[in-house]
C-alpha atoms as a PDB file:
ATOM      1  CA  UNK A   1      53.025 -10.063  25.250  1.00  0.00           C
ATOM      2  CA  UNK A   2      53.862  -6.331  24.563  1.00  0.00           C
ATOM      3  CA  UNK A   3      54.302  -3.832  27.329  1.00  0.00           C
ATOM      4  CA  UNK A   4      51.196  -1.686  25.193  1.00  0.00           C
ATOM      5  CA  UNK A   5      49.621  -4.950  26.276  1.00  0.00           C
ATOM      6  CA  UNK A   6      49.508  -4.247  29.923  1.00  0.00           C
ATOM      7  CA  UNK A   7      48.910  -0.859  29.745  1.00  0.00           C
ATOM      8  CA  UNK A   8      45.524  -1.338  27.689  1.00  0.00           C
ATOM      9  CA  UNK A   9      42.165  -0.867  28.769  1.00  0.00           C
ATOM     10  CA  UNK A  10      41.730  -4.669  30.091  1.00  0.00           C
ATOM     11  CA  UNK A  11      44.532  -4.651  31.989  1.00  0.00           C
ATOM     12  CA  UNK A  12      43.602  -0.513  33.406  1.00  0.00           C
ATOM     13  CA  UNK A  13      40.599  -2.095  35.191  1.00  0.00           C
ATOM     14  CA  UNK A  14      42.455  -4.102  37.419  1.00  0.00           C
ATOM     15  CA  UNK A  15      44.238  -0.965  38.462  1.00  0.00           C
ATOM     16  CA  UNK A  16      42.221   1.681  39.337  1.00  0.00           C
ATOM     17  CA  UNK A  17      44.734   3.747  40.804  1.00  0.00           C
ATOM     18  CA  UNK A  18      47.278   3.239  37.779  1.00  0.00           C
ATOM     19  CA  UNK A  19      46.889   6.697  36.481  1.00  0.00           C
ATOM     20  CA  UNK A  20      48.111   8.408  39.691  1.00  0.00           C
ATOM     21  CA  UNK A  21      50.719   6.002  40.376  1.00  0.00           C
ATOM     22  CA  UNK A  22      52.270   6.208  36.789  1.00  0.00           C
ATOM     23  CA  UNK A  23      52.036  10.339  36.709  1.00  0.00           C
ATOM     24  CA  UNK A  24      53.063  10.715  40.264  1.00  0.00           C
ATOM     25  CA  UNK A  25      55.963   8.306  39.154  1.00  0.00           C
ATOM     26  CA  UNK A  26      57.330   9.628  36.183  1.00  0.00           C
ATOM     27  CA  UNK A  27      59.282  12.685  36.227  1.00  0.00           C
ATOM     28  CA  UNK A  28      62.988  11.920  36.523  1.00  0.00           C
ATOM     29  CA  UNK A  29      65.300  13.586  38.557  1.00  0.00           C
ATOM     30  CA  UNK A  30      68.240  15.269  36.545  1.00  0.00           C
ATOM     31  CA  UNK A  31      70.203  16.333  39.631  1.00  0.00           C
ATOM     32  CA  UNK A  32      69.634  13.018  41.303  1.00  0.00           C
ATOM     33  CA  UNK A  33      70.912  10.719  37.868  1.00  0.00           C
ATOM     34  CA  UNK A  34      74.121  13.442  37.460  1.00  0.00           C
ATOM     35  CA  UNK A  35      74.692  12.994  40.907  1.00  0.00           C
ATOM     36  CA  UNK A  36      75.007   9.001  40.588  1.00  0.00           C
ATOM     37  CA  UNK A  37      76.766   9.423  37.688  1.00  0.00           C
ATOM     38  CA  UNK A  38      79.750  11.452  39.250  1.00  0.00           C
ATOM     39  CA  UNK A  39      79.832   9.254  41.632  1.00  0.00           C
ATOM     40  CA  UNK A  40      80.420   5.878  39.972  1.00  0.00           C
ATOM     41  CA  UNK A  41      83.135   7.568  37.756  1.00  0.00           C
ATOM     42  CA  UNK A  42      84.839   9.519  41.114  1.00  0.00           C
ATOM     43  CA  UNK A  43      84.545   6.191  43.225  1.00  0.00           C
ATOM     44  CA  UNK A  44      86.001   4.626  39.504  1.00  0.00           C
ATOM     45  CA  UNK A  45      89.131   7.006  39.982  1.00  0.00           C
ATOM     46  CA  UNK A  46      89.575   7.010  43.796  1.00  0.00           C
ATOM     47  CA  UNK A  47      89.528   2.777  43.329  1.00  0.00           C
ATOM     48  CA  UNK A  48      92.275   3.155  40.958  1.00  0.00           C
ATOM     49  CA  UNK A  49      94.080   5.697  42.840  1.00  0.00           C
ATOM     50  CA  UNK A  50      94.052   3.583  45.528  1.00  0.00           C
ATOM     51  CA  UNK A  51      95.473   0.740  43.664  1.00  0.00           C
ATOM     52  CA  UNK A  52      98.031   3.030  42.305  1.00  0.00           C
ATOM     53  CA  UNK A  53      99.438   3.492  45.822  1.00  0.00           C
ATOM     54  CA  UNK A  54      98.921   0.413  47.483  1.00  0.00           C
ATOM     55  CA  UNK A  55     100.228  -2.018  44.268  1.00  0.00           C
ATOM     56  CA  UNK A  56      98.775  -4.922  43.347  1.00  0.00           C
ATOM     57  CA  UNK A  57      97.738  -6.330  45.994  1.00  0.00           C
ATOM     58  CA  UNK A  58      94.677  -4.801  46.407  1.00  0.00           C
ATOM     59  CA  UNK A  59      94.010  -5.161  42.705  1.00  0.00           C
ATOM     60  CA  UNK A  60      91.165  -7.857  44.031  1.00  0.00           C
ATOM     61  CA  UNK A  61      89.124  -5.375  45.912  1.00  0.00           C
ATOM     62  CA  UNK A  62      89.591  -2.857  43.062  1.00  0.00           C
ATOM     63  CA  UNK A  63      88.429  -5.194  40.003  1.00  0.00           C
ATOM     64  CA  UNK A  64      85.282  -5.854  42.450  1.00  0.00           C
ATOM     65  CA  UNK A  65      84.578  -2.150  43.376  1.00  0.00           C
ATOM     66  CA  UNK A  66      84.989  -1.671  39.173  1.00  0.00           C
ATOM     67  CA  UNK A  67      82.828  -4.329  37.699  1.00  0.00           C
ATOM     68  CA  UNK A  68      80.033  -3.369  40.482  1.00  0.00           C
ATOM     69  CA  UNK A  69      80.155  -0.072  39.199  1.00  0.00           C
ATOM     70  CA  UNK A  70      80.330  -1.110  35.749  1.00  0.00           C
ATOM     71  CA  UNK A  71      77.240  -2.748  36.627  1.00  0.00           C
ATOM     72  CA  UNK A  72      75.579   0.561  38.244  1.00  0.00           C
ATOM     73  CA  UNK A  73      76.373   2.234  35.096  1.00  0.00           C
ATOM     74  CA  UNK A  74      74.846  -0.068  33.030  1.00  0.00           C
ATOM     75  CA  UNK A  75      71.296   0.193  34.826  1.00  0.00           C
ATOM     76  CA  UNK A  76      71.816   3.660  33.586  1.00  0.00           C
ATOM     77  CA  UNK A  77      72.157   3.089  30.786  1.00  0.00           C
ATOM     78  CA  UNK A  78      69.333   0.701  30.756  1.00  0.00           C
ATOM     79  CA  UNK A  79      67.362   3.811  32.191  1.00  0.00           C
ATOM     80  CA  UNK A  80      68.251   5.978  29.286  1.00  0.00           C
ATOM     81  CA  UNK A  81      66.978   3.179  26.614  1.00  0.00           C
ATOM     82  CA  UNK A  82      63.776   4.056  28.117  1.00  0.00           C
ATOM     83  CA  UNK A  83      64.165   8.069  28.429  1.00  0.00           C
ATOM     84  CA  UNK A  84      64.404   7.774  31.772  1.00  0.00           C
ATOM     85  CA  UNK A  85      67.362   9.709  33.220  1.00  0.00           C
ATOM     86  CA  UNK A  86      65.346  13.645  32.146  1.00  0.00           C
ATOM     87  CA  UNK A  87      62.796  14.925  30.809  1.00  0.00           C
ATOM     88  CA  UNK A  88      64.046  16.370  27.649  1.00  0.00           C
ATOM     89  CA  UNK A  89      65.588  13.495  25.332  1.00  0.00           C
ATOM     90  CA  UNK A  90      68.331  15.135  24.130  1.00  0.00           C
ATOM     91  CA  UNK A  91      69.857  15.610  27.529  1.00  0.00           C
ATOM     92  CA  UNK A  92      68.786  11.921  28.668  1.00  0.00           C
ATOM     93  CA  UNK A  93      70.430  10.945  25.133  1.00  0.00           C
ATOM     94  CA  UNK A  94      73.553  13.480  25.906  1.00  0.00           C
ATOM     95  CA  UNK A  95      74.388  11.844  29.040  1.00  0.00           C
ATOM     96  CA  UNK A  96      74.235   8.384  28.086  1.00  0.00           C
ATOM     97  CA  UNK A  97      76.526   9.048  24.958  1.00  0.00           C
ATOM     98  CA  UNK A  98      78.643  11.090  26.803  1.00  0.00           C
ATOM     99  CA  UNK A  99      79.093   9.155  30.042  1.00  0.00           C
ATOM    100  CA  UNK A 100      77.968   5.710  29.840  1.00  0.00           C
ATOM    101  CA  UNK A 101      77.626   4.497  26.251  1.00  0.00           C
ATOM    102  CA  UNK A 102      81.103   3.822  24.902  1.00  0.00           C
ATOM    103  CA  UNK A 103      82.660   3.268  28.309  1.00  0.00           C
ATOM    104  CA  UNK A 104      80.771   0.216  28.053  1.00  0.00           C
ATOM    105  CA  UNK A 105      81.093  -0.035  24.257  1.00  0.00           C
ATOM    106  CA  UNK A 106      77.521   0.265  23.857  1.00  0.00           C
ATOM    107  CA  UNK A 107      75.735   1.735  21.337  1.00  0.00           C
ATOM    108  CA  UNK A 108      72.511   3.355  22.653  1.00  0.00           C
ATOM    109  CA  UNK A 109      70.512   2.912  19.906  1.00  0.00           C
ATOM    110  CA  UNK A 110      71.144  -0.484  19.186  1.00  0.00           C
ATOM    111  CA  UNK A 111      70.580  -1.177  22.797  1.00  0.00           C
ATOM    112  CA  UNK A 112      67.331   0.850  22.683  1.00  0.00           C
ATOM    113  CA  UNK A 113      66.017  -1.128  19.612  1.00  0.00           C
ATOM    114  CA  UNK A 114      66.960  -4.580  21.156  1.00  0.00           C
ATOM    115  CA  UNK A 115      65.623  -4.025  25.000  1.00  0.00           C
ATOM    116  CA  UNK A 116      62.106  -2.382  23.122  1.00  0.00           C
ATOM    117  CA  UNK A 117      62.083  -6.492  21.771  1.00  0.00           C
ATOM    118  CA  UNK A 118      63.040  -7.791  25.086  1.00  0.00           C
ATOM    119  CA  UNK A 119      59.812  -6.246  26.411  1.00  0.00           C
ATOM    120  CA  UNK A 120      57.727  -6.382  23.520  1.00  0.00           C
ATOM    121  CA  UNK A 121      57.839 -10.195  23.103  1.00  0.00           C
ATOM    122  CA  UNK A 122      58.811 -11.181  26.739  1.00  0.00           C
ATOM    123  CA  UNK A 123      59.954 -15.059  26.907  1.00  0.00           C
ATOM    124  CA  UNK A 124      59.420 -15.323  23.349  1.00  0.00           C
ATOM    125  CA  UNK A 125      62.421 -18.031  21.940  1.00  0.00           C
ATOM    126  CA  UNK A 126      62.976 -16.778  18.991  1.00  0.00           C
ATOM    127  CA  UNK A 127      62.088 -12.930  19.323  1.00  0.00           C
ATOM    128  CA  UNK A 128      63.037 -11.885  22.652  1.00  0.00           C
ATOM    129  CA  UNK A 129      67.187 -11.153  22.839  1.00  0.00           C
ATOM    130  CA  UNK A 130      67.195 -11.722  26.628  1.00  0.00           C
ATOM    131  CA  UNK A 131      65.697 -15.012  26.582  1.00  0.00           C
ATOM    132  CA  UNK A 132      68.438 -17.444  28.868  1.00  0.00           C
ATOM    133  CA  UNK A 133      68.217 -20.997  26.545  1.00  0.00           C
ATOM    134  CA  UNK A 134      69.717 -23.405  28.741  1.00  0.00           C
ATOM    135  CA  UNK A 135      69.008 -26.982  29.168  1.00  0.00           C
ATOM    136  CA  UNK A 136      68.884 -27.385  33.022  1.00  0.00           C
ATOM    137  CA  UNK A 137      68.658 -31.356  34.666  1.00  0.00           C
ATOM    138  CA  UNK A 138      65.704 -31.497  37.252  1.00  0.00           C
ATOM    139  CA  UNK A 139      68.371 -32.067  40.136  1.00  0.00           C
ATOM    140  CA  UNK A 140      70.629 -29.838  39.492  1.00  0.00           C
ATOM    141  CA  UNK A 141      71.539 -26.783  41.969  1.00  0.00           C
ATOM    142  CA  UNK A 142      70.897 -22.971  41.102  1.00  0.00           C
ATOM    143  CA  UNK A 143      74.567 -22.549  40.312  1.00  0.00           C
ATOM    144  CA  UNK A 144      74.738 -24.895  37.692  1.00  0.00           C
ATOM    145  CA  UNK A 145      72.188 -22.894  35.450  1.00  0.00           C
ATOM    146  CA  UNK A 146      74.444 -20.300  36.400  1.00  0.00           C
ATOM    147  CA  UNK A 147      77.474 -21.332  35.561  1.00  0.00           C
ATOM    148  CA  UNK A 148      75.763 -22.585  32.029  1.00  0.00           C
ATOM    149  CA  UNK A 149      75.007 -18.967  31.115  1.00  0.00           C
ATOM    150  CA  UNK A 150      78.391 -17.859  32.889  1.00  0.00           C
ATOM    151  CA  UNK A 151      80.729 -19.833  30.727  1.00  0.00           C
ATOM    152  CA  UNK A 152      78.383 -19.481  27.597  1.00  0.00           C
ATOM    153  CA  UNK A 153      81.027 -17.460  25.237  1.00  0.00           C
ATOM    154  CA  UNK A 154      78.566 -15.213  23.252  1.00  0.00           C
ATOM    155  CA  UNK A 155      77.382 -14.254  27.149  1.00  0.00           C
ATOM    156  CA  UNK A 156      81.060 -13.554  27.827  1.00  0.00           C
ATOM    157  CA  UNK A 157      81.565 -11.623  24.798  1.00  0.00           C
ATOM    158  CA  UNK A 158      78.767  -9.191  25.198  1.00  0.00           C
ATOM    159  CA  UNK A 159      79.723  -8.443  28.797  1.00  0.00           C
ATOM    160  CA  UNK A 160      83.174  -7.830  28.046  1.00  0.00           C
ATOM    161  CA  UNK A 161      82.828  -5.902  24.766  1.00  0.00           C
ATOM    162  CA  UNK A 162      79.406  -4.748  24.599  1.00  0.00           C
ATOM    163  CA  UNK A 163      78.471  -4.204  21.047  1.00  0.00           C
ATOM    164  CA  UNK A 164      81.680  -4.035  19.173  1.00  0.00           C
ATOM    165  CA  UNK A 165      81.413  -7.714  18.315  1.00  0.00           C
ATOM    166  CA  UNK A 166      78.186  -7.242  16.733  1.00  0.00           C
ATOM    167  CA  UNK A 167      78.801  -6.728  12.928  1.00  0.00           C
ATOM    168  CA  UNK A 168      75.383  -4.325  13.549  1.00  0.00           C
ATOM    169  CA  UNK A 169      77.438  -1.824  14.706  1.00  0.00           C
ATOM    170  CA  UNK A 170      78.475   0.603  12.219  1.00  0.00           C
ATOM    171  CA  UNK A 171      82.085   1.843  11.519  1.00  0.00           C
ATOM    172  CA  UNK A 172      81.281   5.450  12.832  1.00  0.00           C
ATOM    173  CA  UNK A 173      79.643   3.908  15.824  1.00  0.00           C
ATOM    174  CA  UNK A 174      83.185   2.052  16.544  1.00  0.00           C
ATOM    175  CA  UNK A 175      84.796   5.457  15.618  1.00  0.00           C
ATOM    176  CA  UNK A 176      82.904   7.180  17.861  1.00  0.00           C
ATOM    177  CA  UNK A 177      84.002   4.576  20.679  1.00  0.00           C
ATOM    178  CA  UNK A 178      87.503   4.387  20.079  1.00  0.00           C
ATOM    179  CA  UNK A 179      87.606   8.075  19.941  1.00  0.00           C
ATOM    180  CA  UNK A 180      86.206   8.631  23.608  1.00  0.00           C
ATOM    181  CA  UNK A 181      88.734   5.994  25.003  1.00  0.00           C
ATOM    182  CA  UNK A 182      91.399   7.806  23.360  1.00  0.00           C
ATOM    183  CA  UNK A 183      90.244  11.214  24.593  1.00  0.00           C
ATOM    184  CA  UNK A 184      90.023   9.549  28.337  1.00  0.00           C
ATOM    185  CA  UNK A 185      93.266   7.312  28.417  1.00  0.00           C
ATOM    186  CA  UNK A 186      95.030  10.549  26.636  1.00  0.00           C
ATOM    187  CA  UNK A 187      93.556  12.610  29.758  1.00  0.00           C
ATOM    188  CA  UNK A 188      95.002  10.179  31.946  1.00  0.00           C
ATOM    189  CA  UNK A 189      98.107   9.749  30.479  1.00  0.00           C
ATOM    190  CA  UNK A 190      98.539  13.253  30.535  1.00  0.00           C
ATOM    191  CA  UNK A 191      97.968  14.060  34.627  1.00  0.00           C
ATOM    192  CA  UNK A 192      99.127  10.765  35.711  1.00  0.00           C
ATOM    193  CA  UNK A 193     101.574   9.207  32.884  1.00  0.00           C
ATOM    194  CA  UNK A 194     101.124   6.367  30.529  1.00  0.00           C
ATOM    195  CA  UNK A 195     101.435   3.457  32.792  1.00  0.00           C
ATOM    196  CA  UNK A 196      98.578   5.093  34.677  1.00  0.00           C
ATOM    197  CA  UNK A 197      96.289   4.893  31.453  1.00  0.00           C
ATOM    198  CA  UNK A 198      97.364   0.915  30.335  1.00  0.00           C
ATOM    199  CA  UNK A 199      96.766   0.101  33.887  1.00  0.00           C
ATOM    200  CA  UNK A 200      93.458   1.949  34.036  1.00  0.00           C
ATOM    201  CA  UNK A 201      92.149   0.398  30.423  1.00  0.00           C
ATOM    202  CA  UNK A 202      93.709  -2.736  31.976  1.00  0.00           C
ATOM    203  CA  UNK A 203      91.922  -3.034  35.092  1.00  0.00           C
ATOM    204  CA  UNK A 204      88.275  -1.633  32.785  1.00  0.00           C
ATOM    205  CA  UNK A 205      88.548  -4.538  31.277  1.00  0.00           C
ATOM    206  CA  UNK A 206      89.482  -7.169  33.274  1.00  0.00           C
ATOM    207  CA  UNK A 207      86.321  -6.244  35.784  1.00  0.00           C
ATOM    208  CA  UNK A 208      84.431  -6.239  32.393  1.00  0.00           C
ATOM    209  CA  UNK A 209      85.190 -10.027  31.531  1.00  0.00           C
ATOM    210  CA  UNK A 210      85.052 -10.810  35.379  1.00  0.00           C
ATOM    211  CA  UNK A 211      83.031  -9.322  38.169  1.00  0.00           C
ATOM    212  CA  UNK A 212      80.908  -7.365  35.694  1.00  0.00           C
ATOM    213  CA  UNK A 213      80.061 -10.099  33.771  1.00  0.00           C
ATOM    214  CA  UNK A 214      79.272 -12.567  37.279  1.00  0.00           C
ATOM    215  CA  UNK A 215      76.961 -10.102  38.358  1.00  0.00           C
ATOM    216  CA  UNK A 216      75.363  -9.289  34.381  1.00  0.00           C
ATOM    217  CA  UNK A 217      74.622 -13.105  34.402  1.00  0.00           C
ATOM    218  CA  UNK A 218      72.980 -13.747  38.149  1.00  0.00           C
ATOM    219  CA  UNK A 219      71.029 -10.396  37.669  1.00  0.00           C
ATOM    220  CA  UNK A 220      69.641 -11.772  34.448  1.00  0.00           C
ATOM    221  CA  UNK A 221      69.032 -14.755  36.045  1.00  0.00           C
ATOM    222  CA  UNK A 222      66.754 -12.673  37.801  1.00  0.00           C
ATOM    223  CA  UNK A 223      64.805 -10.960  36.430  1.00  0.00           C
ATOM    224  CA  UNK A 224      62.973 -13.969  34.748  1.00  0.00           C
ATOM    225  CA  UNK A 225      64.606 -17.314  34.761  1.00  0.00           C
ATOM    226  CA  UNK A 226      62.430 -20.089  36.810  1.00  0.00           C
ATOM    227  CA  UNK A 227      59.477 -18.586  35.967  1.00  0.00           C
ATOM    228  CA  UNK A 228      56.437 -19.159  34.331  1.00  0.00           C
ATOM    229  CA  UNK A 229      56.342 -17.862  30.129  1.00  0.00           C
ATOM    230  CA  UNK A 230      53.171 -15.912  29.010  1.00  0.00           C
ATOM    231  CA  UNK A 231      52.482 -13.151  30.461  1.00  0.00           C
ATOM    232  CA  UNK A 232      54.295 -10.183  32.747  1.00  0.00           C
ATOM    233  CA  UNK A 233      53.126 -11.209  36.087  1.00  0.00           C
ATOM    234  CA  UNK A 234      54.268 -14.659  35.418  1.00  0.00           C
ATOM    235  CA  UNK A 235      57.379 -14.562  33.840  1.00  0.00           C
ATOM    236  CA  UNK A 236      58.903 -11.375  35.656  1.00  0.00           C
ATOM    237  CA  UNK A 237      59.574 -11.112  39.466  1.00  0.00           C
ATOM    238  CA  UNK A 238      61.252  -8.410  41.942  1.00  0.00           C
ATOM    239  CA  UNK A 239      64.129  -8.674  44.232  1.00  0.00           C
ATOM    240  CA  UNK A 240      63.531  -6.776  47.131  1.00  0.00           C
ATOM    241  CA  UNK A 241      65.425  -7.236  49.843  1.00  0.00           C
ATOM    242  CA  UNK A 242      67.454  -4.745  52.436  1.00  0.00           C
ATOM    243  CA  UNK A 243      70.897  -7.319  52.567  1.00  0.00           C
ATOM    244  CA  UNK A 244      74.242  -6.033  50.942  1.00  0.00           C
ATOM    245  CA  UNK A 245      74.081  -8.173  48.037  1.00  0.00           C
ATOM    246  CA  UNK A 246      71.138  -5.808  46.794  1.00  0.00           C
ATOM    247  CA  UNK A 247      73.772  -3.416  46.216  1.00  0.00           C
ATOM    248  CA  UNK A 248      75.814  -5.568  45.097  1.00  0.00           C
ATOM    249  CA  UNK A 249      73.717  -7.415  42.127  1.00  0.00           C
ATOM    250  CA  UNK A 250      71.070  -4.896  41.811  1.00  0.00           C
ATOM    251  CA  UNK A 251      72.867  -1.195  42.015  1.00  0.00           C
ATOM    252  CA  UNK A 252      70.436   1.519  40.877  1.00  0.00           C
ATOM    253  CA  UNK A 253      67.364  -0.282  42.078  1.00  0.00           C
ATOM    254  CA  UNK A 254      67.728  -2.738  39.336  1.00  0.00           C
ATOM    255  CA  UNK A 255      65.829  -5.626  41.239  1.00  0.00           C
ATOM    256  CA  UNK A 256      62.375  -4.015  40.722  1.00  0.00           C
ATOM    257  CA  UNK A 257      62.071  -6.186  37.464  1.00  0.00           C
ATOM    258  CA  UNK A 258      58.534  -6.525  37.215  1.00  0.00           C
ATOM    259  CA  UNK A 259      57.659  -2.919  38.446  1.00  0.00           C
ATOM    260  CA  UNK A 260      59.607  -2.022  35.438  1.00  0.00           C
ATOM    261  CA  UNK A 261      58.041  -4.401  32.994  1.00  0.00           C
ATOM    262  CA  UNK A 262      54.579  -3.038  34.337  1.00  0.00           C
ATOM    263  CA  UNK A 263      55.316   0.854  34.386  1.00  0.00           C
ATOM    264  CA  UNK A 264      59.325   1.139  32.170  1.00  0.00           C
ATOM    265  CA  UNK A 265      58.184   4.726  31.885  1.00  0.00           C
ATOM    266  CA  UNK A 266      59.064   4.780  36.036  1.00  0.00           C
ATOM    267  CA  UNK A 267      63.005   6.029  36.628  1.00  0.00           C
ATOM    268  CA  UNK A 268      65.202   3.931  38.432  1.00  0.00           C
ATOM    269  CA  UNK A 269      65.513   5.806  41.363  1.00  0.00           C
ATOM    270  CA  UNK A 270      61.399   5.740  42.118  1.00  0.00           C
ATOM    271  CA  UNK A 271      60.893   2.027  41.185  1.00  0.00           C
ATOM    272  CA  UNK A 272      60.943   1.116  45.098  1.00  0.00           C
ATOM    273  CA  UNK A 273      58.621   3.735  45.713  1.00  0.00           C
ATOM    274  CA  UNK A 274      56.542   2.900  42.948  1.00  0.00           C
ATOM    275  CA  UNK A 275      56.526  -1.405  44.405  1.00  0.00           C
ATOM    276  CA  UNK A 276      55.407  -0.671  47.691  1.00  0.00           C
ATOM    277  CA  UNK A 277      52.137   1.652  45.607  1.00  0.00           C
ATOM    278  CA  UNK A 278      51.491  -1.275  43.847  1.00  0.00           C
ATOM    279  CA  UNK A 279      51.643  -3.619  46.576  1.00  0.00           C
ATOM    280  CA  UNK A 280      48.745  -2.037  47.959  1.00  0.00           C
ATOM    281  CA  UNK A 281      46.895  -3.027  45.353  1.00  0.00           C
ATOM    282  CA  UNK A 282      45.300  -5.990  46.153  1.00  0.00           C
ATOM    283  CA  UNK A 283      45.204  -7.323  42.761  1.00  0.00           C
ATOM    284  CA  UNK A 284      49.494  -6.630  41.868  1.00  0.00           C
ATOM    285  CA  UNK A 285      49.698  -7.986  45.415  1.00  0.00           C
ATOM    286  CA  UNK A 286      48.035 -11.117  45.100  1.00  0.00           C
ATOM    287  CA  UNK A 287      49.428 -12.140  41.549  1.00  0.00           C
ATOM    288  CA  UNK A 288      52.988 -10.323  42.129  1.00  0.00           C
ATOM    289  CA  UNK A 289      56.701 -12.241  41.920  1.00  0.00           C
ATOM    290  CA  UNK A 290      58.366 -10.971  45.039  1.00  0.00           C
ATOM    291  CA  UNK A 291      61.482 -12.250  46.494  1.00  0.00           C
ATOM    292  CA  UNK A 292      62.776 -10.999  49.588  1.00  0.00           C
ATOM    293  CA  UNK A 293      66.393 -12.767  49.167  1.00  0.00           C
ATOM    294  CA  UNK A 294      68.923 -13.775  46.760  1.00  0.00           C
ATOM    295  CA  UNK A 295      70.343 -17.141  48.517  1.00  0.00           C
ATOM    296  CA  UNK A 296      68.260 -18.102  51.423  1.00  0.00           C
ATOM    297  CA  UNK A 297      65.062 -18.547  52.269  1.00  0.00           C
ATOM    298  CA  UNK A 298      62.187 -19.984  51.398  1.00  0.00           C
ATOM    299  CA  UNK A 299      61.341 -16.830  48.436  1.00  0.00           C
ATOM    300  CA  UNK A 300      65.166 -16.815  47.712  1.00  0.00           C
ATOM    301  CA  UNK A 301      65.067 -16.022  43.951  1.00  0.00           C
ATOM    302  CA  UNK A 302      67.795 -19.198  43.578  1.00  0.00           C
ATOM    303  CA  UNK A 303      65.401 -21.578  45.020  1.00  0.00           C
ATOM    304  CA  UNK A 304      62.996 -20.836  41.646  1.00  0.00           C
ATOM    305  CA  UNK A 305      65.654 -21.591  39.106  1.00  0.00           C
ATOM    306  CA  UNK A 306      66.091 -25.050  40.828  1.00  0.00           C
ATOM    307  CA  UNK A 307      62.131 -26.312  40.912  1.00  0.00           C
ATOM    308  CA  UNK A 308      61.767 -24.275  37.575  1.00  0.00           C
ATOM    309  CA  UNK A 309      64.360 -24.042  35.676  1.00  0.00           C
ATOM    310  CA  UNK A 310      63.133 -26.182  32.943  1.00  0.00           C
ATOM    311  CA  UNK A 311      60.537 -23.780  31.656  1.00  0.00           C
ATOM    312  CA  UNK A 312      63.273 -21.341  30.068  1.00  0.00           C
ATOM    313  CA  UNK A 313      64.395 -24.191  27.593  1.00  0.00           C
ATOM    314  CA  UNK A 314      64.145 -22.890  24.203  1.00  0.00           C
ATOM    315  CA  UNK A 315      62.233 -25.128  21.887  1.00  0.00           C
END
């Protein structure tokens, strides 16, 4: 089912107050997006600033505090596939190539083109690129479907290199990439010394293939594994809960997965305004996904990949 789906006249009836949601919802904030992307890159530098004068023994807390905001910047980027960091597209465009896109060796466009299929043919096998295909026993526990997808190499390779494994990518694309590294690491090398940069590109990508890539795979986990296929409501749930592991999984209000599937024209930073709108509509209400915790709990998003899990086997 295509997001045009939802958003068509059958589906308008059931909300009658769609129209003033969705206007009242859509006008990103420039200042507030700029002012979460300094900080990811500023708390980026003071991490490895930190590491650079304590030594490696806080290198733990520092690949963690890295791949989480890895993580954050990828929701942006996520946000600017849909045009959703400022009004005008060029500057949503300019400050996902310039800030976000090769740091995580992303192309925007290609991830534009492949998340538009992701919501276009939802829990479709074969068309959707987010689909999780694993083969889950009846008893097992929530981790094990997580460790499938964890260990799953092509998995591992997109989270560590994004896109550059993908032979889609063109040569100018990978130019383009490689010449924004070298313009950073060259900065850094410059005010702090070469050992400074190696460690930095180091440290980028060991949170890349590590805590970045734990939290990529639970989040995706998600946003639609245990659930139901055909349709939006079914298939698609939100996270919303107040505990630290919200920030921790879902930076950037990522949890709001089936707000976003409902309205993706709604920026990150209104999409928990924009739940608790919908939630008093009766009808989202009664037919909504919502879990209220990651681990425990009765709604724990975990417990649904257990009793579920089956239903995301590809055919």
């Amino acid at each position: 089912m295509s997001v045009t789906d939802v958003r068509g006249s059958g589906h308008r009836s059931a909300f009658p107050d769609w129209d003033t949601i969705h206007h009242a919802m859509t006008s990103p904030d420039v200042i507030h997006v700029v002012v979460d992307i300094v900080f990811d890159w500023m708390s980026i530098t003071a991490a490895m600033l930190i590491l650079h004068r304590l030594g490696w023994w806080s290198s733990p807390a520092i690949v963690a505090w890295v791949g989480n905001r890895q993580r954050a910047l990828g929701n942006l980027l996520h946000d600017a596939a849909h045009r959703n960091l400022a009004r005008s597209c060029r500057l949503n465009d300019a400050l996902a190539r310039l800030f976000i896109e090769p740091a995580l060796f992303n192309s925007l466009a290609l991830y534009r083109e492949l998340h538009a299929r992701h919501h276009a043919w939802l829990g479709d096998p074969a068309r959707d690129p987010d689909y999780i295909a694993v083969r889950p026993n009846p008893a097992d526990r929530w981790w094990q479907p997580f460790f499938k997808v964890l260990l799953a190499p092509a998995a591992w390779l997109s989270s560590t290199f994004g896109h550059l494994h993908l032979s889609r990518l063109s040569w100018m694309q990978r130019f383009g990439m490689v010449g924004w590294w070298a313009a950073v690491l060259g900065a850094v090398a410059l005010v702090w010394g070469v050992h400074a940069a190696a460690l930095f590109f180091g440290i980028w990508m060991l949170a890349r293939a590590t805590v970045f890539h734990a939290i990529t795979t639970f989040r995706e986990l998600c946003d639609h594994f245990g659930l139901e296929q055909g349709g939006i409501f079914g298939y698609t749930r939100d996270v919303s809960s107040r505990s630290l592991w919200r920030r921790i999984i879902h930076p950037r209000n990522n949890g709001y997965h089936l707000t976003h599937h409902l309205m993706p024209s709604i920026p990150y930073h209104r999409l928990a305004h924009a739940q608790r709108e919908l939630l008093a509509l009766p009808v989202f209400a009664g037919a909504a996904r919502v879990c209220h915790a990651y681990f425990s709990g009765a709604d724990a998003a975990v417990r649904e990949w257990e009793v579920h899990g089956g239903d995301n086997v590809a055919a």
